[in-house]
N, C-alpha and C. Protein backbone atom coordinates (compact mmCIF):
# COMPACT_ATOMS: atom_id res chain seq x y z
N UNK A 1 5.10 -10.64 19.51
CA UNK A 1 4.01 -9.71 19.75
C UNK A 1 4.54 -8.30 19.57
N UNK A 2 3.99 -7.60 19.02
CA UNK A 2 4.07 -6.47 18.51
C UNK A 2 4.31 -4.94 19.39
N UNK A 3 3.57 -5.24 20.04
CA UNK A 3 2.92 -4.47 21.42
C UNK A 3 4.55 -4.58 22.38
N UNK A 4 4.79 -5.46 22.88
CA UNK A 4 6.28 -5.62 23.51
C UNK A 4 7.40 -4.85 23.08
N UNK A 5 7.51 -4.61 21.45
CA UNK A 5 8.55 -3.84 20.65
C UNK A 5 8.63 -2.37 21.13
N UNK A 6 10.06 -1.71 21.42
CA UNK A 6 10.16 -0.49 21.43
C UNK A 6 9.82 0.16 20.32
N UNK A 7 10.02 1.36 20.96
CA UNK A 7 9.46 2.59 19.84
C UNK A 7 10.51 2.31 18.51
N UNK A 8 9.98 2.30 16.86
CA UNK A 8 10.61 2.12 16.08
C UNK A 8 10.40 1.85 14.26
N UNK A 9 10.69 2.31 13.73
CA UNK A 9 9.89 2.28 12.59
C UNK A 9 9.58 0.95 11.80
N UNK A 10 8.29 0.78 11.23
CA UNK A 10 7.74 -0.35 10.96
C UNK A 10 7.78 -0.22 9.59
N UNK A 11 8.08 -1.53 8.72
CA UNK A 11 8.06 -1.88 7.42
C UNK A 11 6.74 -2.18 6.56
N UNK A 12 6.29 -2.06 5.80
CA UNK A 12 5.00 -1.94 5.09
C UNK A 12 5.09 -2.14 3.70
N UNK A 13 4.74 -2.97 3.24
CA UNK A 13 5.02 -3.70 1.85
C UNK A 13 3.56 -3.41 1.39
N UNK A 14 3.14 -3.06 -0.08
CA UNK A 14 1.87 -3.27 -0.51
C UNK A 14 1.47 -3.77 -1.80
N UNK A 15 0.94 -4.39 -1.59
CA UNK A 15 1.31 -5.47 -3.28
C UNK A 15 -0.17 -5.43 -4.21
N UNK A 16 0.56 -5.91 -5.02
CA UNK A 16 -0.72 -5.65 -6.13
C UNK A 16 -0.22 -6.85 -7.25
N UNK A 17 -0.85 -6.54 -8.41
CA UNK A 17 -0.67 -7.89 -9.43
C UNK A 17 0.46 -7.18 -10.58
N UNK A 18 0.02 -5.89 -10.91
CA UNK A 18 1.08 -5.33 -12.12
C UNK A 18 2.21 -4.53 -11.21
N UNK A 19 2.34 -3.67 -9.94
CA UNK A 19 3.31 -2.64 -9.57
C UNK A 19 3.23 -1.38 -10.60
N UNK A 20 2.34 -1.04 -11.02
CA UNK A 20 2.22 -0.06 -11.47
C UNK A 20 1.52 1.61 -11.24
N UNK A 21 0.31 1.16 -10.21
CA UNK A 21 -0.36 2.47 -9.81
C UNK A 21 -0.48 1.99 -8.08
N UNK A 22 -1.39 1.20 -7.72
CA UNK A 22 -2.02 1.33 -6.54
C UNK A 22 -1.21 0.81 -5.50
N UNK A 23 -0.47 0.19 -5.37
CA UNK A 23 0.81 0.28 -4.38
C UNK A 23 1.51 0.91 -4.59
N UNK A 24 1.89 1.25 -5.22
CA UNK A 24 2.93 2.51 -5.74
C UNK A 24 2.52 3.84 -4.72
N UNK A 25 1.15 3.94 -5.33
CA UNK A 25 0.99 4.67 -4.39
C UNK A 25 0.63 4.89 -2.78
N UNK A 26 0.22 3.94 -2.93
CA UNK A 26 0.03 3.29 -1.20
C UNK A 26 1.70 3.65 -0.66
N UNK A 27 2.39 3.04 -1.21
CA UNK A 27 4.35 3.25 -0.62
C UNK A 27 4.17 4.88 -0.63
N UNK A 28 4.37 5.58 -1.41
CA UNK A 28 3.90 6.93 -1.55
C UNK A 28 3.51 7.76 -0.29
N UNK A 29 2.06 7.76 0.00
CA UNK A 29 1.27 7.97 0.92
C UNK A 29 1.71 7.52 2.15
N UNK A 30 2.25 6.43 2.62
CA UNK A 30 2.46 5.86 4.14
C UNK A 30 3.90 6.32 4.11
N UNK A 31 4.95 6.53 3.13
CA UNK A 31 6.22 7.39 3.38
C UNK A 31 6.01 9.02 3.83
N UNK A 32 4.53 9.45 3.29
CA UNK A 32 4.33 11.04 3.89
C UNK A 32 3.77 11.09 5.25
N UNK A 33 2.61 10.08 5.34
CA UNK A 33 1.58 10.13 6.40
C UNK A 33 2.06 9.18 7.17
N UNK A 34 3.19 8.42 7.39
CA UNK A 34 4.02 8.28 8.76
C UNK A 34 5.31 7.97 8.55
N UNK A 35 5.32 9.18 8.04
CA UNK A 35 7.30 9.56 8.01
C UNK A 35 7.68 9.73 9.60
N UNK A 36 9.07 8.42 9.58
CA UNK A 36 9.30 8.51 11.34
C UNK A 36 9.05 7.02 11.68
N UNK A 37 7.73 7.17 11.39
CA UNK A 37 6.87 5.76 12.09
C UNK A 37 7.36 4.70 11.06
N UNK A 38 6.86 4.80 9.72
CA UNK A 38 6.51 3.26 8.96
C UNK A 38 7.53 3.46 7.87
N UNK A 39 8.09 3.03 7.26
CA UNK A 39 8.85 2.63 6.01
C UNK A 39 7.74 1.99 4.92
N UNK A 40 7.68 2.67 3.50
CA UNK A 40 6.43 2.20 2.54
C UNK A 40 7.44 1.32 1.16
N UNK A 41 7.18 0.30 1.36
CA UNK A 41 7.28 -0.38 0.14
C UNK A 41 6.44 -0.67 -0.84
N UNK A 42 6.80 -1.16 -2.19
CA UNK A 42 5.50 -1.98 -3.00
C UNK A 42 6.32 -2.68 -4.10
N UNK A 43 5.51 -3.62 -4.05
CA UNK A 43 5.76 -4.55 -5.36
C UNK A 43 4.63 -5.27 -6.11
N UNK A 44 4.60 -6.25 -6.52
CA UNK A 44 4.17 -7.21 -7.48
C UNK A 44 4.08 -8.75 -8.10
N UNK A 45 2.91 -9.39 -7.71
CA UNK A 45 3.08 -10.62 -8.28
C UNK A 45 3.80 -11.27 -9.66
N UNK A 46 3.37 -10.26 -10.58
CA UNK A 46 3.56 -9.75 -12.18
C UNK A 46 3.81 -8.78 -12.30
N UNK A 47 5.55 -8.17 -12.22
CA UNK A 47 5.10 -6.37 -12.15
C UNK A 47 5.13 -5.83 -13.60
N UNK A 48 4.25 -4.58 -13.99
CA UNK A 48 4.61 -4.40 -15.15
C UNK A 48 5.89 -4.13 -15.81
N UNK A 49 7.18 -3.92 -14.82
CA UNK A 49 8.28 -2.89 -15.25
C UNK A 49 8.40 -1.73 -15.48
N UNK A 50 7.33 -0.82 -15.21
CA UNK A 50 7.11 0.53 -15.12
C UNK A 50 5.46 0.93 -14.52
N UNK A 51 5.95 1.99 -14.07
CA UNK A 51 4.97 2.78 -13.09
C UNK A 51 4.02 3.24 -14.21
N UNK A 52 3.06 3.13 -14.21
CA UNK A 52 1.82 4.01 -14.68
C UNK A 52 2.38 5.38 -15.13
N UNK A 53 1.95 6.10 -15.85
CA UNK A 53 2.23 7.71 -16.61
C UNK A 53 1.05 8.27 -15.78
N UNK A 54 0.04 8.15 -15.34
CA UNK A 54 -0.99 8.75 -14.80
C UNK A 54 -0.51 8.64 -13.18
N UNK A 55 -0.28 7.21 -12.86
CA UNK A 55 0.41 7.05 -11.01
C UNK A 55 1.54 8.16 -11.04
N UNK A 56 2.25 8.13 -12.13
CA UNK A 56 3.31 9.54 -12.25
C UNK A 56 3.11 10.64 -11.83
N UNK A 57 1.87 11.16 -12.72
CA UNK A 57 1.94 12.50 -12.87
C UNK A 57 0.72 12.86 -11.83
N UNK A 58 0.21 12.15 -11.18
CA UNK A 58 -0.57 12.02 -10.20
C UNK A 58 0.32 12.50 -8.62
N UNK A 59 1.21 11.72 -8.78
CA UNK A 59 2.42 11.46 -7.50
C UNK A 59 2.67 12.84 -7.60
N UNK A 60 3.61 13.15 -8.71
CA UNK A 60 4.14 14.60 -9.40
C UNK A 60 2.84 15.96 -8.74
N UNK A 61 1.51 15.89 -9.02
CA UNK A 61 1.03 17.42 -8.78
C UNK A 61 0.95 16.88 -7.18
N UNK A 62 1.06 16.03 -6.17
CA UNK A 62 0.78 16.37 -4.85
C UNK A 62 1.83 16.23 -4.07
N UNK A 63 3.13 16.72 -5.08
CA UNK A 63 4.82 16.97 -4.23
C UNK A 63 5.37 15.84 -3.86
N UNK A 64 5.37 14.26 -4.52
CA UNK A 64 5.67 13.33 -4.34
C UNK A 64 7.37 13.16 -4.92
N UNK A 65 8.31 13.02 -4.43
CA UNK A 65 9.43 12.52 -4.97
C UNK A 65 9.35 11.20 -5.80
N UNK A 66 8.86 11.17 -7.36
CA UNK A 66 8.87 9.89 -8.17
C UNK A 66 9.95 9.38 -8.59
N UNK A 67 11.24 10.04 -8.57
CA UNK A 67 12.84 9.43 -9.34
C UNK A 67 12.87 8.18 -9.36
N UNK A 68 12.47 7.83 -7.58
CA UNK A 68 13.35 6.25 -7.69
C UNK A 68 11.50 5.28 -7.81
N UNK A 69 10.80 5.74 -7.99
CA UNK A 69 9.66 4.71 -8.02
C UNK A 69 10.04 3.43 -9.17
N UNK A 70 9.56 2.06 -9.10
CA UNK A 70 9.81 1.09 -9.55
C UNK A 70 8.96 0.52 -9.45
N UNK A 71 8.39 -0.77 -10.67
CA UNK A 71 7.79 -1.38 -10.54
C UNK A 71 8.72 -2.55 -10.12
N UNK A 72 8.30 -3.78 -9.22
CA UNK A 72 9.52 -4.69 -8.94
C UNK A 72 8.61 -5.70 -8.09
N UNK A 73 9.19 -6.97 -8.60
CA UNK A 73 8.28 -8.18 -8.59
C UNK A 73 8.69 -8.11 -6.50
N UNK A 74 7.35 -8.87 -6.33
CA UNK A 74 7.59 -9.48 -4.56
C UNK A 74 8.47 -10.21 -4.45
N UNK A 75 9.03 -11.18 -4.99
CA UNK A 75 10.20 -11.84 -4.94
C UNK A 75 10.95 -11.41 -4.35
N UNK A 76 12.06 -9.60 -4.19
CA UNK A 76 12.68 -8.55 -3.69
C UNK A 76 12.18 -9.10 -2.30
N UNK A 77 11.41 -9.11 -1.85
CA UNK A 77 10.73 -8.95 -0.50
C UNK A 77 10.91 -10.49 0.41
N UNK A 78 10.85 -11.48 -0.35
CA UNK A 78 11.22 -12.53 0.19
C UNK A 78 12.40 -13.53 0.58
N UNK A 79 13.22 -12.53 -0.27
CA UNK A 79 15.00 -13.24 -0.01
C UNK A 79 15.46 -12.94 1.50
N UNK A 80 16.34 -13.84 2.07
CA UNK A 80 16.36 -13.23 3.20
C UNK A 80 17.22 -12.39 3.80
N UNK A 81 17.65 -11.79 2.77
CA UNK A 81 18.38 -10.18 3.06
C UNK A 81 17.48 -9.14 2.56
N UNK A 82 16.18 -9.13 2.49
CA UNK A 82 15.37 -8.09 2.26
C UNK A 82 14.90 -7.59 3.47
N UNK A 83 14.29 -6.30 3.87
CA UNK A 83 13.78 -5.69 4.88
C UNK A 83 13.06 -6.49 5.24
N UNK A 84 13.18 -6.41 6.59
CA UNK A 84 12.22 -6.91 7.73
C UNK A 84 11.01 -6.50 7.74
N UNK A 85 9.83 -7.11 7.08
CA UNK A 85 8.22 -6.86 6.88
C UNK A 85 7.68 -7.16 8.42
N UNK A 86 6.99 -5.28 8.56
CA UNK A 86 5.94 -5.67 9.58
C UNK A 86 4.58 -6.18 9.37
N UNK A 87 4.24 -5.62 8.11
CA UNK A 87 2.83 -5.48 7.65
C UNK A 87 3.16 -5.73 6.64
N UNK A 88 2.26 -6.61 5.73
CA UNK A 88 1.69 -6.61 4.25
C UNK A 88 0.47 -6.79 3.49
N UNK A 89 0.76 -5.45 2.93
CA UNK A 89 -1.49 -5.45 2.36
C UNK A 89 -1.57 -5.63 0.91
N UNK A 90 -2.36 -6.37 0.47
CA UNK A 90 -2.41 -6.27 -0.69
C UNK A 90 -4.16 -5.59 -0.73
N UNK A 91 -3.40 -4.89 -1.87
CA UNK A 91 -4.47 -3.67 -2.41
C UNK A 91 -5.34 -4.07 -3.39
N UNK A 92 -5.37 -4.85 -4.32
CA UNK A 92 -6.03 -5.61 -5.19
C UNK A 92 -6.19 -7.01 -5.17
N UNK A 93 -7.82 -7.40 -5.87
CA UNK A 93 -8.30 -8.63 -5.66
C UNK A 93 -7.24 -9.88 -6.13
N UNK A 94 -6.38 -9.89 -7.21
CA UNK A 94 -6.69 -10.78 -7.85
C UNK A 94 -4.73 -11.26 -7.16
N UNK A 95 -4.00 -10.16 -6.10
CA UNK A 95 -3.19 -10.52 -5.66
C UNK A 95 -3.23 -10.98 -4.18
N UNK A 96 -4.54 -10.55 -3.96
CA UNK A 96 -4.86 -10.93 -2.61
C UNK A 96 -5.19 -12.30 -2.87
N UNK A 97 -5.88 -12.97 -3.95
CA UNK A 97 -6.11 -14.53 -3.94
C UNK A 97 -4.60 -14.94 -4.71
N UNK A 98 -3.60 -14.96 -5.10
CA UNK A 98 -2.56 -15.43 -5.84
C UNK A 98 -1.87 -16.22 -4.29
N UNK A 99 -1.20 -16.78 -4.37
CA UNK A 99 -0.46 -17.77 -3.65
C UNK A 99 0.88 -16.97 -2.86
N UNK A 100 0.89 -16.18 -2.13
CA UNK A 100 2.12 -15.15 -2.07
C UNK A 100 2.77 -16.02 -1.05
N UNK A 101 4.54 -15.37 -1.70
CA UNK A 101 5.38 -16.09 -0.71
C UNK A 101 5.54 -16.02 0.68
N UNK A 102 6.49 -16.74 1.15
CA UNK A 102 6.46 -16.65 2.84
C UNK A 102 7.63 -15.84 2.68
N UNK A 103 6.41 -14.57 3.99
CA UNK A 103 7.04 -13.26 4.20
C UNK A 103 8.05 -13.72 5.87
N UNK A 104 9.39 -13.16 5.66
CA UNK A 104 10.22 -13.46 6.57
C UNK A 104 9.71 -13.03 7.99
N UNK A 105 9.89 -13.23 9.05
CA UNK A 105 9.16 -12.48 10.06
C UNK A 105 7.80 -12.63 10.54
N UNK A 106 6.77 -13.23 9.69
CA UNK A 106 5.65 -13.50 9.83
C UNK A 106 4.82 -11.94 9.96
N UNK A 107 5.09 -11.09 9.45
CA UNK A 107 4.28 -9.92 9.52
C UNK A 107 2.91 -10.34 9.55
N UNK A 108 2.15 -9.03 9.63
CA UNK A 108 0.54 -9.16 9.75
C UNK A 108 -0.04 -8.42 8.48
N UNK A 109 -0.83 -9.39 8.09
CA UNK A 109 -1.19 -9.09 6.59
C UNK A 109 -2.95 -8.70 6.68
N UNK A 110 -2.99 -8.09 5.59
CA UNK A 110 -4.79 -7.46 5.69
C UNK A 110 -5.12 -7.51 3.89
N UNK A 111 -5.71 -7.36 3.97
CA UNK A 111 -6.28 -6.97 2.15
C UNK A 111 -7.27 -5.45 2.26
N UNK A 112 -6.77 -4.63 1.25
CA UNK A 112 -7.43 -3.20 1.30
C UNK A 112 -7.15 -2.79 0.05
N UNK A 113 -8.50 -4.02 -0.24
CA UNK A 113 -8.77 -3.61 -2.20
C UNK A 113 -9.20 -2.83 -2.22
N UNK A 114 -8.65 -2.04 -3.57
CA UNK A 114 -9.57 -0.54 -4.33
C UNK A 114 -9.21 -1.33 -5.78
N UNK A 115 -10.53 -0.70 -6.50
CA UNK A 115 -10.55 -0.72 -7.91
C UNK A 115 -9.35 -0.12 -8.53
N UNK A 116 -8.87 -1.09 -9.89
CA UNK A 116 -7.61 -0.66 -10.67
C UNK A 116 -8.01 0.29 -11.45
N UNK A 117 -6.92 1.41 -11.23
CA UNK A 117 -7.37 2.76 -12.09
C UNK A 117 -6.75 2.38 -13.47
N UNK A 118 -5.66 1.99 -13.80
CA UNK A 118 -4.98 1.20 -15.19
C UNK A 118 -5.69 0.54 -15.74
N UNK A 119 -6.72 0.24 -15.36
CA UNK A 119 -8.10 -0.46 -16.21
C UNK A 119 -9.19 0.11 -16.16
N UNK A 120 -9.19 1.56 -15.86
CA UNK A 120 -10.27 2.42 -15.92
C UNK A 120 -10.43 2.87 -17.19
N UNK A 121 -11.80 2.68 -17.64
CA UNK A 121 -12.14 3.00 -19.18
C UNK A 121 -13.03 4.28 -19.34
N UNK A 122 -12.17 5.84 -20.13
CA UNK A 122 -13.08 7.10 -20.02
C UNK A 122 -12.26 7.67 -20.78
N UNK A 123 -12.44 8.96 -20.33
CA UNK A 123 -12.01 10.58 -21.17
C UNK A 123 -10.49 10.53 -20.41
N UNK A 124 -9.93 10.94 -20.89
CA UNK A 124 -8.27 11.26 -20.21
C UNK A 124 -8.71 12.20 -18.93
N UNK A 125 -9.64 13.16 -18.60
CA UNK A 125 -10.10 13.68 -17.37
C UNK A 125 -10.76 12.74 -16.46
N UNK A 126 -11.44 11.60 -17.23
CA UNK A 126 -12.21 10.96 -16.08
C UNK A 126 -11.02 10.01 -15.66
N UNK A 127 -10.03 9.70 -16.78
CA UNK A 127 -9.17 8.64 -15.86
C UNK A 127 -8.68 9.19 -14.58
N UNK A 128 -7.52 10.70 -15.04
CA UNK A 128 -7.36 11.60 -13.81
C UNK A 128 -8.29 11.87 -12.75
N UNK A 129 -9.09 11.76 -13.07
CA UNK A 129 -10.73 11.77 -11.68
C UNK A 129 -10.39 10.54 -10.81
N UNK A 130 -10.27 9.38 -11.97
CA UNK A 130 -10.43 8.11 -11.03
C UNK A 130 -9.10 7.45 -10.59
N UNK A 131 -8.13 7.91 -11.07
CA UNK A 131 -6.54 7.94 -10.50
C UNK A 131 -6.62 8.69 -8.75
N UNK A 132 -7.20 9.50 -9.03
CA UNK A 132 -7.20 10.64 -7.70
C UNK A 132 -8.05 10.11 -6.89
N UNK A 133 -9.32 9.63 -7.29
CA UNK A 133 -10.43 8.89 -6.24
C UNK A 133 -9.56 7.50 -5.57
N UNK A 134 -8.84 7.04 -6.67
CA UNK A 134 -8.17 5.39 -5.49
C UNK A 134 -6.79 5.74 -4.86
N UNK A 135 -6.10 6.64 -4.92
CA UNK A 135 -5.85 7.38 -4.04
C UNK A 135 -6.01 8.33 -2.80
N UNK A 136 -7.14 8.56 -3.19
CA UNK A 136 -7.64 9.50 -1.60
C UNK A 136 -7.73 8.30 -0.96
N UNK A 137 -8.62 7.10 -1.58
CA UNK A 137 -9.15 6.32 -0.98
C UNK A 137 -8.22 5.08 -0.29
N UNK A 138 -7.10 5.12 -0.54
CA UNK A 138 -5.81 4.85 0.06
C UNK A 138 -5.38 5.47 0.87
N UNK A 139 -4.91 6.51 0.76
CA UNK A 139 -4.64 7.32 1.57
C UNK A 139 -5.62 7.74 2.97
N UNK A 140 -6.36 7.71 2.74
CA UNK A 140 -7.62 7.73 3.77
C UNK A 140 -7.44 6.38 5.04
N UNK A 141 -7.18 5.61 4.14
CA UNK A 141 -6.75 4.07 5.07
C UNK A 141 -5.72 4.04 6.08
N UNK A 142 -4.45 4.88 5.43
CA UNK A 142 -3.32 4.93 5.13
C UNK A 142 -3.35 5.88 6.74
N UNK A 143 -4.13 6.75 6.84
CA UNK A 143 -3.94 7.95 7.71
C UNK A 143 -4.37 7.36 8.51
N UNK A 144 -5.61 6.90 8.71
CA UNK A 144 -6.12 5.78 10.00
C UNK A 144 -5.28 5.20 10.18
N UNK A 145 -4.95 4.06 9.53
CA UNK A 145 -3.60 3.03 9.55
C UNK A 145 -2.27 3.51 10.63
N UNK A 146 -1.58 4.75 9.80
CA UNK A 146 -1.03 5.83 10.80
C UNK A 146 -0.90 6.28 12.22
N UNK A 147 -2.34 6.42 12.40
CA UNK A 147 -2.53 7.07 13.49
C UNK A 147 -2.78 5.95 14.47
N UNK A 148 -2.93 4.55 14.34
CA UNK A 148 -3.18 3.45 15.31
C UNK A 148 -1.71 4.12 15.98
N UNK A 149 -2.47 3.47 17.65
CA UNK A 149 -0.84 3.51 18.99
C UNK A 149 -0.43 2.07 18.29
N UNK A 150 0.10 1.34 17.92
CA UNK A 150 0.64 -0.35 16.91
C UNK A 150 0.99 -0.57 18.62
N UNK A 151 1.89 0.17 19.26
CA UNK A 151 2.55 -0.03 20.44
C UNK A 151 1.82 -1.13 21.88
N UNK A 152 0.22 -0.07 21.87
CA UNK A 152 -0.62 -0.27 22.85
C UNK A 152 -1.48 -1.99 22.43
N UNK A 153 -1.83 -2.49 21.10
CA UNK A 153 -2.16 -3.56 20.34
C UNK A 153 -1.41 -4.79 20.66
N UNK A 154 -1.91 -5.89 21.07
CA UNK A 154 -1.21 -6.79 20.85
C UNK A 154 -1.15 -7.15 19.41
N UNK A 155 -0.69 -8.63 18.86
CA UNK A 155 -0.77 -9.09 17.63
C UNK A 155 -2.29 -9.16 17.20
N UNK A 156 -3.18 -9.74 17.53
CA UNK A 156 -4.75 -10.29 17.41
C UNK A 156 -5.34 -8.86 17.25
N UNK A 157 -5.32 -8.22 17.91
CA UNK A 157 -6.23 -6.53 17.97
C UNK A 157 -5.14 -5.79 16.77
N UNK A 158 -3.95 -5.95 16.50
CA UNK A 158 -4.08 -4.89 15.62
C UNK A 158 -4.27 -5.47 14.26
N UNK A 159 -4.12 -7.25 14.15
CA UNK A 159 -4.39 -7.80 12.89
C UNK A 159 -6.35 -6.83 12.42
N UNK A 160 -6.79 -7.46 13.40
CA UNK A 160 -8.49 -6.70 13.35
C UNK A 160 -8.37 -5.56 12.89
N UNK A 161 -7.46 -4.85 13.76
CA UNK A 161 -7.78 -3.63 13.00
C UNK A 161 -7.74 -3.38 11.56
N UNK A 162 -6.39 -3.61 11.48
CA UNK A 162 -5.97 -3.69 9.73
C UNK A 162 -6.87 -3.98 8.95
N UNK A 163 -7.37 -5.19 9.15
CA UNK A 163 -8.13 -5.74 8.07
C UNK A 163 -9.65 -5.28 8.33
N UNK A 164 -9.93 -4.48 9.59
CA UNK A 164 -11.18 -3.44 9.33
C UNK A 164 -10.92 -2.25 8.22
N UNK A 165 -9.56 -1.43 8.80
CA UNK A 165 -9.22 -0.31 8.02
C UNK A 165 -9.31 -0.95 6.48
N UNK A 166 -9.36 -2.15 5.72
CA UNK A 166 -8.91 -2.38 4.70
C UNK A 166 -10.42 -2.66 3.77
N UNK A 167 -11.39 -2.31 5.10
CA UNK A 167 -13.23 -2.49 4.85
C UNK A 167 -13.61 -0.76 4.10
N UNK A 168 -12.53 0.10 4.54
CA UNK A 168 -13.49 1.52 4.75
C UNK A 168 -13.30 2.06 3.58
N UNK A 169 -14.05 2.41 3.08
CA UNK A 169 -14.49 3.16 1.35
C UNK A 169 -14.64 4.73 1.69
N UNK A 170 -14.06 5.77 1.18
CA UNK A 170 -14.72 6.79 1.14
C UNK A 170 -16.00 6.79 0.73
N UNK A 171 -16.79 8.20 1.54
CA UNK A 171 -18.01 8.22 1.12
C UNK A 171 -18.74 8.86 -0.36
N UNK A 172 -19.27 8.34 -1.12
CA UNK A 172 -19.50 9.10 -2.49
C UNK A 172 -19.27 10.60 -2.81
N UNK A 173 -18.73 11.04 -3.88
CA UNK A 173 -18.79 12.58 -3.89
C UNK A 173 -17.59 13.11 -2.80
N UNK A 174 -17.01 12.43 -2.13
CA UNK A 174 -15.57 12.72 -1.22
C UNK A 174 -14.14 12.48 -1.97
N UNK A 175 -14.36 12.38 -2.95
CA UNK A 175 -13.11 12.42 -3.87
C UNK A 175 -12.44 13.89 -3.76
């Protein structure tokens, strides 16, 4: 139980099907918005082997350190000398139904799909529009997510929570 644990930083894995934009950035976002608290990972069922050029230069204008970003299969995550997973979300549909391995520890898992911006079809401005919209809209999660006491929660109440936070959409025109 979760709630029993001293004060201490929590592990956070976020998976997706390629490792290219939307965990990426999710790791991103939960390394700024609870630096201290959470540790942000991400990987991949299928990773592409490289990060998105748009998840890049996206990361790049809002002061993100990109050097060491990687795309890198979940596999990493399941050996059992990999970090100790508190949490694992998968951010997209089609990795949230894939068969994922057994996470060491039994973390608490949620799903907090957003639409793939790497398959967004437009103008090189509208992609950048819609790179930035599934990001806020991560990040938005990400800050709620954050700000839970994890401490005051047992296991059951903060699974709920998660997988509420993983319901909430920004509101139209809030990009």
């Amino acid at each position: 139980m979760i709630a029993s644990m001293p004060s201490r930083e929590y592990s956070v894995l976020f998976l997706c099907t390629g490792n290219s934009a939307r965990s990426i950035m999710a790791e991103c976002a939960i390394g700024r918005w609870g630096r201290g608290k959470f540790k942000g990972y991400s990987a991949g069922s299928h990773p592409k082997g490289a990060v998105h050029p748009l998840t890049l230069e996206l990361l790049n204008e809002l002061n993100y350190a990109t050097k060491d970003l990687r795309s890198k299969s979940w596999n990493e995550f399941a050996a059992p000398d990999s970090p100790r997973l508190d949490f694992v979300f998968t951010v997209c549909d089609q990795a949230a139904a894939e068969q994922c391995p057994v996470w060491p520890g039994q973390p608490i898992t949620a799903h907090w799909g957003v639409a793939d911006p790497a398959a967004f079809e437009g103008s090189n401005d509208a992609k950048r529009r819609f790179f930035f919209r599934i990001y806020r809209e991560l990040e938005n999660r990400i800050k709620i997510f954050t700000s839970l006491r994890i401490e005051a929660l047992d296991s059951f109440a903060l699974g709920q929570r998660v997988r509420e936070i993983g319901k909430i959409k920004l509101p139209e025109g809030r990009e």
